[in-house]
C-alpha atoms as a PDB file:
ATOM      1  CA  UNK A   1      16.397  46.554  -6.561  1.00  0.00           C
ATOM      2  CA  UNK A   2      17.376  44.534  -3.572  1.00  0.00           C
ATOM      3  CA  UNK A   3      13.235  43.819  -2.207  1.00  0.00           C
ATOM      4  CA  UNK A   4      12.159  42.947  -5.930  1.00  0.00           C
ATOM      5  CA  UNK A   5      15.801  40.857  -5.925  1.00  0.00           C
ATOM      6  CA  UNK A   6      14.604  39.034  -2.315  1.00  0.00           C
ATOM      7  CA  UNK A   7      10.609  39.012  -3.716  1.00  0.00           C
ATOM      8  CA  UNK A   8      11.640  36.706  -7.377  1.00  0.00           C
ATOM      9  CA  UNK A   9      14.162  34.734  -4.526  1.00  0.00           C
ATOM     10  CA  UNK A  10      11.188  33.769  -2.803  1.00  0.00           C
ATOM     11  CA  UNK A  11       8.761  33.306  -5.549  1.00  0.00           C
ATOM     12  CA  UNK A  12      11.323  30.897  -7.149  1.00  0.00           C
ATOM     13  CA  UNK A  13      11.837  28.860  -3.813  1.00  0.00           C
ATOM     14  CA  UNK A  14       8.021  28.294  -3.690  1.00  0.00           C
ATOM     15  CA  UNK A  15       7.911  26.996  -7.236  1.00  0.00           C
ATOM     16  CA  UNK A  16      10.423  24.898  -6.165  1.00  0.00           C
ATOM     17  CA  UNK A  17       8.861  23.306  -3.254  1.00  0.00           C
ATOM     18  CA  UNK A  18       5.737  23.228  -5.114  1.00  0.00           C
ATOM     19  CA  UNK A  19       7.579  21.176  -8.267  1.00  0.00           C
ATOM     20  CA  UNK A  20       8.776  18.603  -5.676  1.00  0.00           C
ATOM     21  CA  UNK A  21       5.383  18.686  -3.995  1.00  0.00           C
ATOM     22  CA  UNK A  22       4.279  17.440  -7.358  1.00  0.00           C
ATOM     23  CA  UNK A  23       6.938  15.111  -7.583  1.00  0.00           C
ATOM     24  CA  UNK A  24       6.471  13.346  -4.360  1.00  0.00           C
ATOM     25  CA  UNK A  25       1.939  13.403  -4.766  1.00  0.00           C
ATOM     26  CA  UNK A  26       2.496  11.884  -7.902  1.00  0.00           C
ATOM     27  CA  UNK A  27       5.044   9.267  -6.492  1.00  0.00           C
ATOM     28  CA  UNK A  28       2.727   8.753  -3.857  1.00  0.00           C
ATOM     29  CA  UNK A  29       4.884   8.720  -1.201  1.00  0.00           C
ATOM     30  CA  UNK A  30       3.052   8.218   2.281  1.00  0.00           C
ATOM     31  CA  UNK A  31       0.984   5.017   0.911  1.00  0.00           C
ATOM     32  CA  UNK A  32       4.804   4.018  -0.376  1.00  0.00           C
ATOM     33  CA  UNK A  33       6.359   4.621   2.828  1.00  0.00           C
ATOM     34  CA  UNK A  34       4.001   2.155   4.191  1.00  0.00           C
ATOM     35  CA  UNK A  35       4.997  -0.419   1.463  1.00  0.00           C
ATOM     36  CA  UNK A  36       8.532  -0.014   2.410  1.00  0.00           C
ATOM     37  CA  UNK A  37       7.660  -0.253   6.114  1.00  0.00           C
ATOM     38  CA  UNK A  38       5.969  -3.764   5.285  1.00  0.00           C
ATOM     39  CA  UNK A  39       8.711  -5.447   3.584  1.00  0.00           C
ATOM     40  CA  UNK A  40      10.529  -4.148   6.721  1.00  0.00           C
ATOM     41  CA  UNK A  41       8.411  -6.865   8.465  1.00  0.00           C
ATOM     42  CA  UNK A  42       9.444  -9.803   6.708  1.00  0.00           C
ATOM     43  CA  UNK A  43      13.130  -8.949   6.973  1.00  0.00           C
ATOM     44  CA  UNK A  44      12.842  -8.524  10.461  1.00  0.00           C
ATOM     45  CA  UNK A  45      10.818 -11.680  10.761  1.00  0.00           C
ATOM     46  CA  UNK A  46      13.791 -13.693   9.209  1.00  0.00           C
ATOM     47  CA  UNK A  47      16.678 -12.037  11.006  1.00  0.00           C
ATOM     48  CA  UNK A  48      15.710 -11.011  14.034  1.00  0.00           C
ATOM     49  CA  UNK A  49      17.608  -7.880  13.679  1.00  0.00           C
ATOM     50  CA  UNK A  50      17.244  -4.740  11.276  1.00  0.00           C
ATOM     51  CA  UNK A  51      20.627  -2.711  11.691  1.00  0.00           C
ATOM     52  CA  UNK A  52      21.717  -0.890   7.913  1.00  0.00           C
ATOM     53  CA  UNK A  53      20.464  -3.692   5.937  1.00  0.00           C
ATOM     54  CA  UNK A  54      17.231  -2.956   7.152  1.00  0.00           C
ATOM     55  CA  UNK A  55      17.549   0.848   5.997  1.00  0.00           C
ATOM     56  CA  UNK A  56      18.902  -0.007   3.055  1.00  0.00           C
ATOM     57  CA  UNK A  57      16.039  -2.560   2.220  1.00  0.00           C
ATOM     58  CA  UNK A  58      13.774   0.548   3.121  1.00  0.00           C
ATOM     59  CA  UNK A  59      15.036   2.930   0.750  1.00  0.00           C
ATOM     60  CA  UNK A  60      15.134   0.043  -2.212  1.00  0.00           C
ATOM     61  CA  UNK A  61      11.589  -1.316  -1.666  1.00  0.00           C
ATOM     62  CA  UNK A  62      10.091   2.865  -1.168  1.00  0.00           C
ATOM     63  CA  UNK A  63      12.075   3.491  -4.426  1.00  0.00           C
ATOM     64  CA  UNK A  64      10.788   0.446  -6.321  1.00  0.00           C
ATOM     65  CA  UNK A  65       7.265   1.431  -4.988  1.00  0.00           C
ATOM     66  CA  UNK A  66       7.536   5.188  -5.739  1.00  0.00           C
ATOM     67  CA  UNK A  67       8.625   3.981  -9.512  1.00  0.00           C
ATOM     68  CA  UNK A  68       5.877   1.702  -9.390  1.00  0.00           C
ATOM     69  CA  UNK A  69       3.415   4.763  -8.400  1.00  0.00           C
ATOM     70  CA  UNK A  70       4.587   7.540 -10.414  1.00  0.00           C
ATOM     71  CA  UNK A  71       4.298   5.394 -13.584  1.00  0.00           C
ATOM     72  CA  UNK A  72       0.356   4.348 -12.685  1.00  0.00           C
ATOM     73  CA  UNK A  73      -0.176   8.039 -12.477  1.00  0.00           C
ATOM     74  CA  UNK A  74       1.525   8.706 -15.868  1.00  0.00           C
ATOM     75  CA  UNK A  75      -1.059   5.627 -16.609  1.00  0.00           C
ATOM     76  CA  UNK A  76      -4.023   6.805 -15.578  1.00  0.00           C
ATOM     77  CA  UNK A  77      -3.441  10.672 -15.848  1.00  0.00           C
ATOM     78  CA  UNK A  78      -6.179  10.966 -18.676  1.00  0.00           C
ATOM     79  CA  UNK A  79      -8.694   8.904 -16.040  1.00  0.00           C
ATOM     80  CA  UNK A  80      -7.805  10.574 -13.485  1.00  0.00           C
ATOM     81  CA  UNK A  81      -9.719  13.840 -14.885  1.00  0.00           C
ATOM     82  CA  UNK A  82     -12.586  12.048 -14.776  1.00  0.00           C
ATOM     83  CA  UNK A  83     -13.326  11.862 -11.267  1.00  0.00           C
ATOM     84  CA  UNK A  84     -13.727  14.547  -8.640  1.00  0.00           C
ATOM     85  CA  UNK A  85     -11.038  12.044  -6.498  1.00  0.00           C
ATOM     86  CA  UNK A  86      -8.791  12.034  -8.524  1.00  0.00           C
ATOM     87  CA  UNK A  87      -8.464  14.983 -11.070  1.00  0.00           C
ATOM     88  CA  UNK A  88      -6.526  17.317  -8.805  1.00  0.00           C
ATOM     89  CA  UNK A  89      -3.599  15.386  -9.244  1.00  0.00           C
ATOM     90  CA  UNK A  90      -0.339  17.234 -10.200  1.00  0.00           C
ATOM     91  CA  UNK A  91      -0.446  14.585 -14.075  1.00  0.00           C
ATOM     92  CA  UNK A  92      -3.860  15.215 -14.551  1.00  0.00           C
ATOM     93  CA  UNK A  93      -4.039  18.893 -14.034  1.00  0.00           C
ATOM     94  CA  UNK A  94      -1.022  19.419 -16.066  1.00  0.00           C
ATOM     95  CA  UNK A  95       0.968  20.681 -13.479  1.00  0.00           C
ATOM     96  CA  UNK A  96       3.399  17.641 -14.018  1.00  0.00           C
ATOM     97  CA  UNK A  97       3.692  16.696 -17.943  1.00  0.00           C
ATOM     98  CA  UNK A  98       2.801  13.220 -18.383  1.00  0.00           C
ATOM     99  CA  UNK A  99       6.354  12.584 -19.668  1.00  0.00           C
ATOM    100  CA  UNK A 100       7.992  13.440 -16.479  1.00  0.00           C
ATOM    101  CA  UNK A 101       5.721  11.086 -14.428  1.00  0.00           C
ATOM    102  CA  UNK A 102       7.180   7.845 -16.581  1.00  0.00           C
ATOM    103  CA  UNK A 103      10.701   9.436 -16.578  1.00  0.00           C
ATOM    104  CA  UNK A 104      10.764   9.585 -13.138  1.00  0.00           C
ATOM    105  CA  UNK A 105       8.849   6.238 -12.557  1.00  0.00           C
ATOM    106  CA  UNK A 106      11.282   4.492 -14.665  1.00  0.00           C
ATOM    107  CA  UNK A 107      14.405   6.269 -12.861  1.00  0.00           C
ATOM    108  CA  UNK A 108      12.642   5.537  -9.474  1.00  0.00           C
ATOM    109  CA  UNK A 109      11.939   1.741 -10.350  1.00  0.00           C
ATOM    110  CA  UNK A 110      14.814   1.165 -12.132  1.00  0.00           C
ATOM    111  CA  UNK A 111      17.328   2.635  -9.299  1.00  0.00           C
ATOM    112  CA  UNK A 112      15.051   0.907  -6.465  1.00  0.00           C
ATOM    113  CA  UNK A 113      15.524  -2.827  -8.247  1.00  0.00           C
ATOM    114  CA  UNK A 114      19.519  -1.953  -8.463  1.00  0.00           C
ATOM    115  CA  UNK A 115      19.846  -0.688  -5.199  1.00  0.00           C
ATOM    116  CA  UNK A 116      17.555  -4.402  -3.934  1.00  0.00           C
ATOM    117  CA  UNK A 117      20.178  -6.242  -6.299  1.00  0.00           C
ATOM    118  CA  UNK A 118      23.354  -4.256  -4.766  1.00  0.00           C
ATOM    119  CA  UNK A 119      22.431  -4.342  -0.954  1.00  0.00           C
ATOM    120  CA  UNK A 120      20.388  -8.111  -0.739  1.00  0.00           C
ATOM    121  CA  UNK A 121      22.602  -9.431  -2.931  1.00  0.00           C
ATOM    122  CA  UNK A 122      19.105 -11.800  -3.235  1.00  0.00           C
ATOM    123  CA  UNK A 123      17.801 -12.852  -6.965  1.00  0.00           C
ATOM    124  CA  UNK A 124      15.073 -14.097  -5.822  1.00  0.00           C
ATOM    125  CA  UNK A 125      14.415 -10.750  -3.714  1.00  0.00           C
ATOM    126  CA  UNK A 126      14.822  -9.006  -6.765  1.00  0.00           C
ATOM    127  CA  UNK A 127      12.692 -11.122  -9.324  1.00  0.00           C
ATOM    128  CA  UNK A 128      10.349 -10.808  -6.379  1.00  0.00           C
ATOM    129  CA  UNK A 129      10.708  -6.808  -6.733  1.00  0.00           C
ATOM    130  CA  UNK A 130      10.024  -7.371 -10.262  1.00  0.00           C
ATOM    131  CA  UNK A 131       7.124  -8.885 -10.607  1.00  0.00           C
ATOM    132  CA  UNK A 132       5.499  -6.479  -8.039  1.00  0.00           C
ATOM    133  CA  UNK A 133       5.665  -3.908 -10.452  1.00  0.00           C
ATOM    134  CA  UNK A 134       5.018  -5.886 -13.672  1.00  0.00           C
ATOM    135  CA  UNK A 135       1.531  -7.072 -11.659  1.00  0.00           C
ATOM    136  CA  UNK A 136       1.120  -3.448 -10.302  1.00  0.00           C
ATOM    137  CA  UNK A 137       1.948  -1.427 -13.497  1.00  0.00           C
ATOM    138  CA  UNK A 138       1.199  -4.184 -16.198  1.00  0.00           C
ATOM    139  CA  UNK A 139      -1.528  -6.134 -15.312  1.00  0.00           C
ATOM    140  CA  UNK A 140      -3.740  -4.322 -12.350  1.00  0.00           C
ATOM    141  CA  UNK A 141      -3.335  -0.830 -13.750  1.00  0.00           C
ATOM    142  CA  UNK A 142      -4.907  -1.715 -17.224  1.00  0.00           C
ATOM    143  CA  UNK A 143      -7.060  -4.517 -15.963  1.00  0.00           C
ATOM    144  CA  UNK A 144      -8.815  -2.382 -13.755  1.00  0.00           C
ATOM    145  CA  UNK A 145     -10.705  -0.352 -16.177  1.00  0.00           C
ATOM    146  CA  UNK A 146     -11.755  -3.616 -17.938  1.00  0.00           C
ATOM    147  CA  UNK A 147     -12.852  -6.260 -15.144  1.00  0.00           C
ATOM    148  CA  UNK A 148     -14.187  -5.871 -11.351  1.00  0.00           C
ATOM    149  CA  UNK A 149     -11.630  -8.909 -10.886  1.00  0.00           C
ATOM    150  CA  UNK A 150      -8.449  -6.343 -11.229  1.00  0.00           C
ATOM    151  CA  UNK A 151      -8.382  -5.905  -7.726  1.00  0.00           C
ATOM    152  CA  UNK A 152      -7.205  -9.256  -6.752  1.00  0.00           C
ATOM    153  CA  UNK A 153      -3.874  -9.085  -8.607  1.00  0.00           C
ATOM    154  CA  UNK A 154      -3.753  -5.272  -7.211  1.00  0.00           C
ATOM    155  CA  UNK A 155      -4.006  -7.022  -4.101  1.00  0.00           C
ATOM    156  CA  UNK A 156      -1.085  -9.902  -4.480  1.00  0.00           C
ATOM    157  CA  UNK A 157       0.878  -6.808  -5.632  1.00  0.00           C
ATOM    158  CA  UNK A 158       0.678  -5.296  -2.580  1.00  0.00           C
ATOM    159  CA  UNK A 159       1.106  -8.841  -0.513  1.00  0.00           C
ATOM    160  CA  UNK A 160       4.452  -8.897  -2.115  1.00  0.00           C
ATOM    161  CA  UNK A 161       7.340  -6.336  -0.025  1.00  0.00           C
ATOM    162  CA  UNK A 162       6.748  -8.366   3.412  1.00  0.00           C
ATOM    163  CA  UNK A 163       7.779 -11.449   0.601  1.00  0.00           C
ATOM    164  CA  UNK A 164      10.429  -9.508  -0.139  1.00  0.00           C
ATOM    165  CA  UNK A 165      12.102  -8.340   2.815  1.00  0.00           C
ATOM    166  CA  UNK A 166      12.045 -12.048   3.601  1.00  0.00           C
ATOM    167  CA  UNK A 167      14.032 -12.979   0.968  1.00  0.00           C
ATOM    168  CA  UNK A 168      16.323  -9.995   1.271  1.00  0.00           C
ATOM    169  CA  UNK A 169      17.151 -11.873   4.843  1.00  0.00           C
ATOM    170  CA  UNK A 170      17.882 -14.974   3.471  1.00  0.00           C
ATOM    171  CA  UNK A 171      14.494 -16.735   4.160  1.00  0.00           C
ATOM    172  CA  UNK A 172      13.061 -19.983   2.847  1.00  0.00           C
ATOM    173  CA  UNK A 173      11.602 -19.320  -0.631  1.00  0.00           C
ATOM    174  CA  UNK A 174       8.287 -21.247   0.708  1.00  0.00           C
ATOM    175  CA  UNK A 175       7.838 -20.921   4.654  1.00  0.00           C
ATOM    176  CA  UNK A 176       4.084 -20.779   6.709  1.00  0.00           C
ATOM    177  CA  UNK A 177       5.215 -17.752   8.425  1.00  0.00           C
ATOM    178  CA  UNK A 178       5.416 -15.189   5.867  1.00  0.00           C
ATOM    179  CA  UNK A 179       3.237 -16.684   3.262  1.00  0.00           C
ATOM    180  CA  UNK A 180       1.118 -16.065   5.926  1.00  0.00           C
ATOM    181  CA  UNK A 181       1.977 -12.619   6.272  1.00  0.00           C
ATOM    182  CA  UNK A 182       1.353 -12.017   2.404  1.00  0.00           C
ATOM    183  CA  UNK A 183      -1.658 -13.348   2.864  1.00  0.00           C
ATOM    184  CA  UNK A 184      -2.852 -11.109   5.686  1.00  0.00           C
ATOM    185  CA  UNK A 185      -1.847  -7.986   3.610  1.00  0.00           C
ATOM    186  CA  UNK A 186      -3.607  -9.350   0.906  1.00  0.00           C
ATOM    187  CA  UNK A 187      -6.813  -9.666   2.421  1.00  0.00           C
ATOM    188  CA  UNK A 188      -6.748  -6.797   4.191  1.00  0.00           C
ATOM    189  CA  UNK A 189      -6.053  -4.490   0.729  1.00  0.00           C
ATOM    190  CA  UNK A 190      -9.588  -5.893  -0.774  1.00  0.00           C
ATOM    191  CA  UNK A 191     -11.799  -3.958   2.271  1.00  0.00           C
ATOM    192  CA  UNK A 192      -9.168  -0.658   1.953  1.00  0.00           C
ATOM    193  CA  UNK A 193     -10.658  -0.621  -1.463  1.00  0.00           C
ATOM    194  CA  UNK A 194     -14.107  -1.226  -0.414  1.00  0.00           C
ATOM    195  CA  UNK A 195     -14.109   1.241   1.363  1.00  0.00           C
ATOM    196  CA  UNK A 196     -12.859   4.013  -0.886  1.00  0.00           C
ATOM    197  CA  UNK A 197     -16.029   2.472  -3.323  1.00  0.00           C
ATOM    198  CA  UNK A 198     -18.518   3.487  -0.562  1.00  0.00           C
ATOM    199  CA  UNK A 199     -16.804   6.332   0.095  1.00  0.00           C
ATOM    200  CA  UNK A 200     -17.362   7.800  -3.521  1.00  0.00           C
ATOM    201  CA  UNK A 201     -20.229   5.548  -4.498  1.00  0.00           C
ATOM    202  CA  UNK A 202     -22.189   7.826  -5.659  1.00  0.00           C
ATOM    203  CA  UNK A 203     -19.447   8.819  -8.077  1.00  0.00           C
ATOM    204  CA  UNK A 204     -18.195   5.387  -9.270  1.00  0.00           C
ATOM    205  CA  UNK A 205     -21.958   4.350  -9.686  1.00  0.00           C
ATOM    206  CA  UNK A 206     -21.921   7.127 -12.810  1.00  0.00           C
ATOM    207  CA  UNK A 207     -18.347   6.023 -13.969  1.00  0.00           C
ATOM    208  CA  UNK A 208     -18.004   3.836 -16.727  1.00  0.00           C
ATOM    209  CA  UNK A 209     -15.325   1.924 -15.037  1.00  0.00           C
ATOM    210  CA  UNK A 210     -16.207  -1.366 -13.762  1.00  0.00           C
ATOM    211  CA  UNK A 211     -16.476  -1.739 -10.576  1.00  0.00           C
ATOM    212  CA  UNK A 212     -18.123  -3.723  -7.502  1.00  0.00           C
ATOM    213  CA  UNK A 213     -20.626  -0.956  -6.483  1.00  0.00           C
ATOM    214  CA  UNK A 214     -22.260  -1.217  -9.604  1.00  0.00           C
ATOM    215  CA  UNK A 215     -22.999  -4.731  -9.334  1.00  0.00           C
ATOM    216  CA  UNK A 216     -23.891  -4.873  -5.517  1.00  0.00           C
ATOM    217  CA  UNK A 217     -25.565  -2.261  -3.590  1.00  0.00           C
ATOM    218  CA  UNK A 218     -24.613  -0.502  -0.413  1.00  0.00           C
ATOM    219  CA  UNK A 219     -25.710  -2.534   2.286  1.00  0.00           C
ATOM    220  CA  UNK A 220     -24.662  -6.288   0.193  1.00  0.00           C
ATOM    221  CA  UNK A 221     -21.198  -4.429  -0.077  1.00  0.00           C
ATOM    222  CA  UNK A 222     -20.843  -3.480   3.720  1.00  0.00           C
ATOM    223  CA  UNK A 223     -21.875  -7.222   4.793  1.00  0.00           C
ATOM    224  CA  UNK A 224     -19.264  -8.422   2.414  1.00  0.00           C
ATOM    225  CA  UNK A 225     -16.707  -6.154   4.065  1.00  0.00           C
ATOM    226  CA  UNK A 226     -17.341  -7.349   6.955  1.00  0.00           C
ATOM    227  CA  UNK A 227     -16.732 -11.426   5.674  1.00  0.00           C
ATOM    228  CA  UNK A 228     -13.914 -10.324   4.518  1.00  0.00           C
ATOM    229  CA  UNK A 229     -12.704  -8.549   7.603  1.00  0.00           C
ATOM    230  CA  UNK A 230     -13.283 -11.909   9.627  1.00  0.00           C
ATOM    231  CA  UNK A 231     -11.031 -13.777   6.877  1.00  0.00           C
ATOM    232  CA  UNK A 232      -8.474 -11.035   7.989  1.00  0.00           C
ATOM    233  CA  UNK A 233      -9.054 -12.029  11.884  1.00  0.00           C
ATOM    234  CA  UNK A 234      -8.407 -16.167  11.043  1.00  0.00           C
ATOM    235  CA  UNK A 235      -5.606 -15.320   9.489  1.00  0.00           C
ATOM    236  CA  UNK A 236      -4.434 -12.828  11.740  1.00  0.00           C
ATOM    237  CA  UNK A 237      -4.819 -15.173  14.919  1.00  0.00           C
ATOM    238  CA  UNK A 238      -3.066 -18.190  12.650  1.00  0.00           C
ATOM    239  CA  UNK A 239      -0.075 -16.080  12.661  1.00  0.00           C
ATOM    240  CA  UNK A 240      -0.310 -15.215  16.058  1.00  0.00           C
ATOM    241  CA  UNK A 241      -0.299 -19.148  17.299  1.00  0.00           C
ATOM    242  CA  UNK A 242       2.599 -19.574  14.929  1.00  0.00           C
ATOM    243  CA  UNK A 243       4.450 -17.087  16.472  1.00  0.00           C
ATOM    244  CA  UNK A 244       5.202 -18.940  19.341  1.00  0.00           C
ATOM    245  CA  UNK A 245       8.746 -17.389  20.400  1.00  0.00           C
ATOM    246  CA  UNK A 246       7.224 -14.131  20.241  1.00  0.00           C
ATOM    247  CA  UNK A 247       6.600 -12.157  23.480  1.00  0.00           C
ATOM    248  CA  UNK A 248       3.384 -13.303  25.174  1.00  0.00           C
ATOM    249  CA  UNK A 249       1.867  -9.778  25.884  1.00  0.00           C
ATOM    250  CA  UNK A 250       3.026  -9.243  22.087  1.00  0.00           C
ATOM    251  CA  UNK A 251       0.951 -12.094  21.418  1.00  0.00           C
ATOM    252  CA  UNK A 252      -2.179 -10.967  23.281  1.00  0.00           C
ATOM    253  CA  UNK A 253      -2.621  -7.367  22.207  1.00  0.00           C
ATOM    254  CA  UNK A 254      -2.304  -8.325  18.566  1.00  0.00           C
ATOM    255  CA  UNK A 255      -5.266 -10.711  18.959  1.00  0.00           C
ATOM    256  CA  UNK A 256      -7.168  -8.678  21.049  1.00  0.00           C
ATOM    257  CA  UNK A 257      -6.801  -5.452  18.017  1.00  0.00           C
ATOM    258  CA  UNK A 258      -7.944  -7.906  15.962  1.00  0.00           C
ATOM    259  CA  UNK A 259     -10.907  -8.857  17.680  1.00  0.00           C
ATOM    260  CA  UNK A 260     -11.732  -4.918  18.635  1.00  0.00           C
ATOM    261  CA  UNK A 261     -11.354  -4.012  14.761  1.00  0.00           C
ATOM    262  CA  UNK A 262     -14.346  -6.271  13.900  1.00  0.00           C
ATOM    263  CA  UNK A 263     -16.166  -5.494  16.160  1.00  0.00           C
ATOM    264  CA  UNK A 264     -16.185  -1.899  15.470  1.00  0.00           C
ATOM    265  CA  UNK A 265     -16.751  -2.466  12.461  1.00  0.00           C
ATOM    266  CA  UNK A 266     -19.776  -4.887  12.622  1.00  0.00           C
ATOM    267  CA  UNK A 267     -21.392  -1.611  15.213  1.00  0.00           C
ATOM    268  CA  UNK A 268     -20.365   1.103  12.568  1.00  0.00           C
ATOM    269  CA  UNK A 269     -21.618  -1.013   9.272  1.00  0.00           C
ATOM    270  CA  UNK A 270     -24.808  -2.650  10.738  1.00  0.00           C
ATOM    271  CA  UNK A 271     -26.133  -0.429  13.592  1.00  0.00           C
ATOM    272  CA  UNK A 272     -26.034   3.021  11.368  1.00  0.00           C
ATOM    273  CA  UNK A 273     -27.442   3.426   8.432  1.00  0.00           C
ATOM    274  CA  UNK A 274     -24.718   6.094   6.493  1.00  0.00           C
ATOM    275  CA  UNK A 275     -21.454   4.973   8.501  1.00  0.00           C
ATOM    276  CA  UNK A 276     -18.627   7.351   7.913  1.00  0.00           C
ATOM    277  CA  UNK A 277     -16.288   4.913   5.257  1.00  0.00           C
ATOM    278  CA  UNK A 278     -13.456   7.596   4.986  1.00  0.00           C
ATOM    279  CA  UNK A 279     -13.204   7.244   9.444  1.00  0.00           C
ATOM    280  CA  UNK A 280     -13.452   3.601   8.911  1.00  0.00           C
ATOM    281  CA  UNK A 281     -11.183   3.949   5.970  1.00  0.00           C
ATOM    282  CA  UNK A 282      -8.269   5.272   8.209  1.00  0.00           C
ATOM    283  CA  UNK A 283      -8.864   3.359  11.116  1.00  0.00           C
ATOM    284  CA  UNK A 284      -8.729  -0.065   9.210  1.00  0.00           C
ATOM    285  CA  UNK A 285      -4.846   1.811   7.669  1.00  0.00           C
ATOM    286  CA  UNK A 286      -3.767   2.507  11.371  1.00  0.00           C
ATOM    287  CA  UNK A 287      -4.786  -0.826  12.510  1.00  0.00           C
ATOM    288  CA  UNK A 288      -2.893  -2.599   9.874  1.00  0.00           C
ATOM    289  CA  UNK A 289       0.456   0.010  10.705  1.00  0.00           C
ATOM    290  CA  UNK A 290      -0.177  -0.718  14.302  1.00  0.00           C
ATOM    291  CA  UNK A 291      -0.095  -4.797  13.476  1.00  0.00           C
ATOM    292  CA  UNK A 292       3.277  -4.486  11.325  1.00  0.00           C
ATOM    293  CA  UNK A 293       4.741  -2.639  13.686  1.00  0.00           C
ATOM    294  CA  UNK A 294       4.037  -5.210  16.462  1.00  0.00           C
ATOM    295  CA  UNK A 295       5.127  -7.797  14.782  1.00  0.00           C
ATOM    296  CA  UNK A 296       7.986  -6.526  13.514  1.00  0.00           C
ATOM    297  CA  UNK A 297       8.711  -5.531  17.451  1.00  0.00           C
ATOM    298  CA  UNK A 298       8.090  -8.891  18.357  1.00  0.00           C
ATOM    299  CA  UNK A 299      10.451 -10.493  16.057  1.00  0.00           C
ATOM    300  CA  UNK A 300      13.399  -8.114  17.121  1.00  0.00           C
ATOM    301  CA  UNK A 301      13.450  -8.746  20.626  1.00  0.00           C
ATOM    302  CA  UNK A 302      12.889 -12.196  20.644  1.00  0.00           C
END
């Protein structure tokens, strides 16, 4: 009695942990820790200093973000079947019900705009927190299946927490330093989707989705990356020269990872023919982690 007892205690613990596994993919939680970690950047930008504002800012903007996420998926659970990179997520295999995905994205939202409103005590950080999700949830996440232009307001979604985390520390509603921020984010959020394209092209080319590989081929799509990647590196070395009070060595290796990403990434796109997209993929996520985090360095201990 007492090893069948110990044997249902266990089996119920792993449904357990395998419910909030199912929670937390559908929330998305790694790409929304990163979100979080960005708006993390503007408020440190602003006031120099994170201390528990900072933390609380964190856990508001990962909420709002989680929300944000777990609502797409109730969204696009019926899509989601549809492709092999997709349909083993917990909505769209039914191991979630649909109806707990919007519950929880509408707790998760809801408590992460509250929380912004209680501990920034910022309306214009919240209305900023707003309209992140109301582009994210309301206008990219139906959009997308209709246009190839989708992306760019999924983009300026995403440009949005540094904007935010700004605000939350009482900066200037209009200022060249973190619109320039936003705008690095957003540029850099047009090749991360490239990249998952080529990465799957083969599988979005028979999707009935719009989308960009369908209208250019591989190798017009990899030049365009790279464009796009040397928008990122203008911008990127603007900021840098704005940043004047920030540590010079600060300074330096930021432009110099800049420089070293396009360049690997011109070698990898134009010298083989079948680069690896999901490697390039992860390094162009790292590089943009490593960049926030050196700014957000360089703004504290200035």
């Amino acid at each position: 009695m007492n090893k069948k007892f110990k044997y249902l205690s266990a089996e119920l613990d792993i449904s357990i942990l395998s419910h909030i596994g199912h929670r937390a993919q559908t929330a998305k939680v790694p790409l929304c820790l990163l979100v979080a970690f960005s708006s993390i950047l503007g408020f440190a930008m602003t006031t120099s200093r994170l201390g528990w504002h900072g933390g609380y800012l964190f856990v508001s903007i990962l909420l709002l973000a989680c929300g944000g996420a777990s609502l797409n998926s109730y969204q696009e659970h019926r899509r989601d079947r549809l492709l092999a990179r997709t349909r083993n997520r917990p909505v769209a295999t039914g191991q979630l019900l649909p109806e707990t995905a919007r519950r929880q994205g509408q707790i998760l939202a809801g408590g992460g705009l509250f929380l912004l409103y209680l501990g920034a005590l910022s309306v214009p950080a919240v209305i900023a927190g707003a309209v992140a999700l109301v582009l994210y949830n309301g206008v990219y996440t139906p959009l997308k299946h209709r246009t190839i232009w989708a992306i760019l307001p999924g983009a300026l979604c995403g440009a949005i927490p540094p904007y935010i985390g700004w605000l939350a520390g009482g900066g200037e509603l209009f200022s060249p330093v973190i619109l320039g921020v936003s705008t690095l984010l957003f540029l850099w959020q047009i090749p991360h989707f490239w990249l998952v394209l080529l990465s799957y092209r083969s599988e979005y080319q028979r999707s009935s989705a719009p989308n960009l590989i369908s209208v250019l081929n591989e190798s017009s799509l990899k030049y365009l990356t790279l464009v796009w990647l040397a928008a990122l590196l203008v911008v990127l070395q603007t900021l840098v020269a704005m940043l004047v009070i920030m540590p010079t060595g600060l300074r330096i290796t930021i432009s110099a990872t800049g420089f070293a990403l396009l360049i690997v990434f011109s070698l990898y796109m134009v010298l083989r023919r079948q680069p690896n997209y999901r490697h390039l993929f992860m390094l162009l996520n790292s590089f943009m982690l490593y960049i926030m985090a050196l700014f957000t360095v360089g703004s504290i201990v200035v």
